[in-house]
N, C-alpha and C. Protein backbone atom coordinates (compact mmCIF):
# COMPACT_ATOMS: atom_id res chain seq x y z
N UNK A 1 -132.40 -146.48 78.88
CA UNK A 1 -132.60 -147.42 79.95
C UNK A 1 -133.61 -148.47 79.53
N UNK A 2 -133.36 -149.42 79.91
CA UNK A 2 -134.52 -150.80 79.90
C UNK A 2 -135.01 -150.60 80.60
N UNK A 3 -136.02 -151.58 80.47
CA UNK A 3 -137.18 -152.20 81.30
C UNK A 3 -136.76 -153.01 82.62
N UNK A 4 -135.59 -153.68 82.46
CA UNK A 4 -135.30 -154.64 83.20
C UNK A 4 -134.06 -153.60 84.18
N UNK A 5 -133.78 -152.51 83.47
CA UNK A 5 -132.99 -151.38 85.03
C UNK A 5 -133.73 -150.94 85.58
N UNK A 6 -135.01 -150.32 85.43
CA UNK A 6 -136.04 -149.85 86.07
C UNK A 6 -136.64 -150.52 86.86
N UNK A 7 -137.25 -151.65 86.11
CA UNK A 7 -138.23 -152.67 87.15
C UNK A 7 -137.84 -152.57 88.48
N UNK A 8 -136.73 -152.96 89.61
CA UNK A 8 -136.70 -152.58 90.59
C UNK A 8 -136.86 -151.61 91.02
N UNK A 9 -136.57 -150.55 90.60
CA UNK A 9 -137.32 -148.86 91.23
C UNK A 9 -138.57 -148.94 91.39
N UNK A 10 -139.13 -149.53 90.22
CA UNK A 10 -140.96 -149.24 90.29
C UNK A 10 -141.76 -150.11 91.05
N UNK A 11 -141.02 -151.24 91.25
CA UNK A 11 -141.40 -152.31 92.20
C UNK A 11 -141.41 -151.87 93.66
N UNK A 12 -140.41 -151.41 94.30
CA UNK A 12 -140.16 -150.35 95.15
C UNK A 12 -140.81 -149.36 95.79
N UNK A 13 -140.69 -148.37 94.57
CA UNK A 13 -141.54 -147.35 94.51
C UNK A 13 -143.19 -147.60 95.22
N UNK A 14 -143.63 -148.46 93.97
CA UNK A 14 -145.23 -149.11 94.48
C UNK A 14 -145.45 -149.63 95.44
N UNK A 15 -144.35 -150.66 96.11
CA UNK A 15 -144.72 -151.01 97.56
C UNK A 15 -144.34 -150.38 98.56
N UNK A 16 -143.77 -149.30 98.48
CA UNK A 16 -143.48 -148.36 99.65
C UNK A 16 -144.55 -147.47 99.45
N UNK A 17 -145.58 -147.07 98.55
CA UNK A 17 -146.61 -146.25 98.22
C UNK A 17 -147.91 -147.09 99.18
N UNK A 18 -147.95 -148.62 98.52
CA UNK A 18 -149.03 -149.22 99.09
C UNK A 18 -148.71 -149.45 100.75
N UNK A 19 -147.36 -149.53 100.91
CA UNK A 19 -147.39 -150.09 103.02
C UNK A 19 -148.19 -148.46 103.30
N UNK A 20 -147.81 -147.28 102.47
CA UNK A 20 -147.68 -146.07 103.31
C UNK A 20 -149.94 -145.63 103.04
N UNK A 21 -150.19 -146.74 102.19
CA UNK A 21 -151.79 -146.58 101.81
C UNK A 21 -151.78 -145.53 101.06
N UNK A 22 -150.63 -145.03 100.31
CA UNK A 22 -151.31 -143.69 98.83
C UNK A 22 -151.20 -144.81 98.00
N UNK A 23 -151.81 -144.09 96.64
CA UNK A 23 -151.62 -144.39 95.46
C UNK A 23 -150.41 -143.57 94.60
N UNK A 24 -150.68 -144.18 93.81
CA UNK A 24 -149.57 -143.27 92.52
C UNK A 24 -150.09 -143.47 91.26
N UNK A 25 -149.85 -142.20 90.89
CA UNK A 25 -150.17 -142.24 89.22
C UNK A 25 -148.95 -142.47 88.29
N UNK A 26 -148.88 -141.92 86.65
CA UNK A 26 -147.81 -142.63 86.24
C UNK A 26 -146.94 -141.19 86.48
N UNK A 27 -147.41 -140.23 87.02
CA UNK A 27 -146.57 -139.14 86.61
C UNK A 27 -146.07 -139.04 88.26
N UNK A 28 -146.54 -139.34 89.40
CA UNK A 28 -146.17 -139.34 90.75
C UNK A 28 -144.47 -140.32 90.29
N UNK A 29 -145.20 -141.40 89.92
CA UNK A 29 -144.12 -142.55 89.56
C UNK A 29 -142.48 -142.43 89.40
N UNK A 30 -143.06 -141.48 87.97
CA UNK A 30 -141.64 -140.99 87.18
C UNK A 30 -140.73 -140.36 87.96
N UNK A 31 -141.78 -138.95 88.70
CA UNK A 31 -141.13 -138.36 89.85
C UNK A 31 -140.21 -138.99 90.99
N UNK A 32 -141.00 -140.09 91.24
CA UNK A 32 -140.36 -140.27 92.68
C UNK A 32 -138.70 -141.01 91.91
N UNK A 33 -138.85 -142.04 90.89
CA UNK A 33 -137.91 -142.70 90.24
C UNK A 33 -136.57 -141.93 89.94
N UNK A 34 -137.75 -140.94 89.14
CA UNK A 34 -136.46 -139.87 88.42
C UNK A 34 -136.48 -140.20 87.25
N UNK A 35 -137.25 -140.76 86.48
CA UNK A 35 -136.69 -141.32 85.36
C UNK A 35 -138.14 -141.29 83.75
N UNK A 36 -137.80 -140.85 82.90
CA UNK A 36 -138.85 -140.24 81.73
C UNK A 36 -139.86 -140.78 81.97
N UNK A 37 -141.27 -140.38 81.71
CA UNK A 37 -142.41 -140.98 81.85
C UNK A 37 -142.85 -141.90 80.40
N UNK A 38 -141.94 -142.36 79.66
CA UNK A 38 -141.94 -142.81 78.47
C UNK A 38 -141.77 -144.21 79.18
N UNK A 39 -140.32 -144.26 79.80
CA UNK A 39 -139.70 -145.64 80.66
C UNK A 39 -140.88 -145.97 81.00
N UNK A 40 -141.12 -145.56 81.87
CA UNK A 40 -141.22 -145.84 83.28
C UNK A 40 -142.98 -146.49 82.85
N UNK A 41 -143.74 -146.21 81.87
CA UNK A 41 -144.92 -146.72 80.61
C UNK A 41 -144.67 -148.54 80.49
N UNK A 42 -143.45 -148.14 79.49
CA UNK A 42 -142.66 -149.31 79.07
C UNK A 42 -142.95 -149.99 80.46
N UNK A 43 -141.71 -150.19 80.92
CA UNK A 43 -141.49 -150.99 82.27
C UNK A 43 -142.64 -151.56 82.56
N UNK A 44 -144.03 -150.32 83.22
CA UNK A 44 -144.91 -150.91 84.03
C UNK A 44 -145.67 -152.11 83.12
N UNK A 45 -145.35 -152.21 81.55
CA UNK A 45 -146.62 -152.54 81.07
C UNK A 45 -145.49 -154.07 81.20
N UNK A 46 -144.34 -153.80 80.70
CA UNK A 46 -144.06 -155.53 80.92
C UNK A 46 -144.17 -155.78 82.37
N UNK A 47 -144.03 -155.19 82.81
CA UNK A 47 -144.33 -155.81 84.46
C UNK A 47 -145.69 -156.59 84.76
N UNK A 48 -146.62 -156.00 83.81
CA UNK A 48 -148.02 -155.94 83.80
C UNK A 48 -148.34 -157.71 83.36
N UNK A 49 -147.40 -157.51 82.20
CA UNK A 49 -147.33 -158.55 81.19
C UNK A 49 -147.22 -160.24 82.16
N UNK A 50 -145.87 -159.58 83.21
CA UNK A 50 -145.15 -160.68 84.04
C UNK A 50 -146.27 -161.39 84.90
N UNK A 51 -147.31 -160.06 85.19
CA UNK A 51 -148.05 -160.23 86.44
C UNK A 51 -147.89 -159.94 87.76
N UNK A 52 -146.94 -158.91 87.82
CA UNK A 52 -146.42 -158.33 89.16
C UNK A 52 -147.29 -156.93 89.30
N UNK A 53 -147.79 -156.54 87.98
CA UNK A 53 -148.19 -154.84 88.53
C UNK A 53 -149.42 -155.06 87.75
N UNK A 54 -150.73 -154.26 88.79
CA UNK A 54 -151.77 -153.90 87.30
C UNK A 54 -151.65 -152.95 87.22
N UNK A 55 -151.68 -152.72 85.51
CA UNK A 55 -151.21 -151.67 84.80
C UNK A 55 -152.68 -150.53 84.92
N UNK A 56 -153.52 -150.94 85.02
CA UNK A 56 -154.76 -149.76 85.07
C UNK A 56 -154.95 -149.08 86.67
N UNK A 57 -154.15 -149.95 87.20
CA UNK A 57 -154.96 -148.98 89.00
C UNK A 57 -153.36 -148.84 89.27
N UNK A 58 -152.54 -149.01 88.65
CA UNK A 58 -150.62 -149.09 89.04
C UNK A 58 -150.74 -149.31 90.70
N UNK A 59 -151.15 -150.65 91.12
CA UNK A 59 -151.23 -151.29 92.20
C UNK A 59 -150.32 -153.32 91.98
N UNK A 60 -149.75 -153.12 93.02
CA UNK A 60 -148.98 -154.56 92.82
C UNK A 60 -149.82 -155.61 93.34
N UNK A 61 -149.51 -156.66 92.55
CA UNK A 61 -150.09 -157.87 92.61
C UNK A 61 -149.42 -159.13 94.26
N UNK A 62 -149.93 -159.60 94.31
CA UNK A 62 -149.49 -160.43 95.41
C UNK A 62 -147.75 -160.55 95.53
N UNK A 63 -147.29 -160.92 93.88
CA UNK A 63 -145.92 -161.44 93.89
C UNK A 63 -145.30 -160.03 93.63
N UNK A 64 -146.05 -159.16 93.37
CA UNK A 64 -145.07 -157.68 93.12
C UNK A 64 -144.74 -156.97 94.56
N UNK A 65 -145.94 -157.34 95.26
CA UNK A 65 -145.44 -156.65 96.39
C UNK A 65 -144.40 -157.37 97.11
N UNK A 66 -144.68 -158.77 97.02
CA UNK A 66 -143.54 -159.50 98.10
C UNK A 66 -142.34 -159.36 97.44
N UNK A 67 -142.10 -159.20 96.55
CA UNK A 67 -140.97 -158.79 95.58
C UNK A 67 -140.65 -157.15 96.00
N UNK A 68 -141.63 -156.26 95.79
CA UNK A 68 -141.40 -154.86 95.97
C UNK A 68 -140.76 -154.49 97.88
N UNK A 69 -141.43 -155.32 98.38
CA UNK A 69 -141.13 -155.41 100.12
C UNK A 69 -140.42 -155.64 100.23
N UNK A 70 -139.46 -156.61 99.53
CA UNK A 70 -138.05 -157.32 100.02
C UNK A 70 -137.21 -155.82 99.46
N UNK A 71 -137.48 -155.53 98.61
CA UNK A 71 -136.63 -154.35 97.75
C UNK A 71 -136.61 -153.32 98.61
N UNK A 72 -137.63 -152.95 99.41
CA UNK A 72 -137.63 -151.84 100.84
C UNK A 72 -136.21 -151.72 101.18
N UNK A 73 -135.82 -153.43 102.13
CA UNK A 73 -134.93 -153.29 102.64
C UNK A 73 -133.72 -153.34 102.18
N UNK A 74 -133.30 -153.36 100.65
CA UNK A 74 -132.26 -153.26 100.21
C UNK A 74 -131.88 -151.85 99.55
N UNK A 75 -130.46 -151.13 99.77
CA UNK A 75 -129.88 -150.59 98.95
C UNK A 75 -129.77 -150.14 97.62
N UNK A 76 -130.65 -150.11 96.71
CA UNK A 76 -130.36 -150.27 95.28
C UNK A 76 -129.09 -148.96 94.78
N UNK A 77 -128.22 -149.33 94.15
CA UNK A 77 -127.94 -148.25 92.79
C UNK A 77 -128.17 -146.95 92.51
N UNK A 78 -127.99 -145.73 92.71
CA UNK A 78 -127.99 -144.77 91.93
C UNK A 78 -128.87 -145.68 90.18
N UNK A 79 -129.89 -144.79 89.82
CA UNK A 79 -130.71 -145.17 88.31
C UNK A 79 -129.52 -144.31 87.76
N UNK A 80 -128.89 -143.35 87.40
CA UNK A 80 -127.80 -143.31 86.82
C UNK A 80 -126.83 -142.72 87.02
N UNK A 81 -125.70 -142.88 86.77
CA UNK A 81 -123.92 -142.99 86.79
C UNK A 81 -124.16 -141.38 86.74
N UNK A 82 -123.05 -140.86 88.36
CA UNK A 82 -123.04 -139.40 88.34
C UNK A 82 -121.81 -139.17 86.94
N UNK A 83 -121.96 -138.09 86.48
CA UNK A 83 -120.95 -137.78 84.62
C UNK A 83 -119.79 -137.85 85.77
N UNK A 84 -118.62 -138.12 84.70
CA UNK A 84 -117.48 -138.14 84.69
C UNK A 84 -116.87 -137.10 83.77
N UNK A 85 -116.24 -135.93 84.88
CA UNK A 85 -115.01 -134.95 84.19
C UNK A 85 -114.51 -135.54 83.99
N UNK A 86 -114.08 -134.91 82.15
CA UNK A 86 -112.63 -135.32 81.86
C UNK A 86 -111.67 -134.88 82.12
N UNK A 87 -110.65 -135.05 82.61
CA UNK A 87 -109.28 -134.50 83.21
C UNK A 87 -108.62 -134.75 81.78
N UNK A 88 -107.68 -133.17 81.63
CA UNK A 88 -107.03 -132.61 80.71
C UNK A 88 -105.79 -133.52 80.82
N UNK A 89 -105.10 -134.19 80.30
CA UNK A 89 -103.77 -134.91 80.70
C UNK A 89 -102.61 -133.91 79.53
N UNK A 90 -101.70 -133.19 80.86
CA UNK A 90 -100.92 -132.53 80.04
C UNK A 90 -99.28 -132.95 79.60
């Protein structure tokens, strides 16, 4: 997975953490996402990079949250594709 499939989860993630006043660490993070704590490193730090997340208190920045808030109210994606049985074709 990229950086750029994730970013909306963690954007998300963080502003539904900050409306609710917890914090999160990087390992709360992964959890709630679902997704390796290797990613989910990656991701935050380009995010960091963008200026949407600080990477030392994993708290969103002005434009991460209004970004992360709008993401509340949307739907996202399954982070990944339930497997596909293969059917035997006889």
């Amino acid at each position: 997975m990229t950086p750029k499939d994730i970013a909306p989860y963690i954007l998300r993630a963080l502003a539904e953490a900050q409306v609710e006043g917890r914090t999160m660490d990087l390992e709360a993070l992964s959890l709630a996402i679902k997704v390796r704590r290797g990613d989910v490193r990656k991701t935050v730090t380009a995010l960091h990079h963008e200026g949407l997340v600080d990477a030392l208190r994993l708290r969103l920045s002005l434009a991460g949250f209004a970004i992360g808030s709008t993401l509340l109210a949307k739907e996202l994606p399954p982070i990944r594709r339930p497997k596909q049985v293969a059917q035997k074709v006889a």
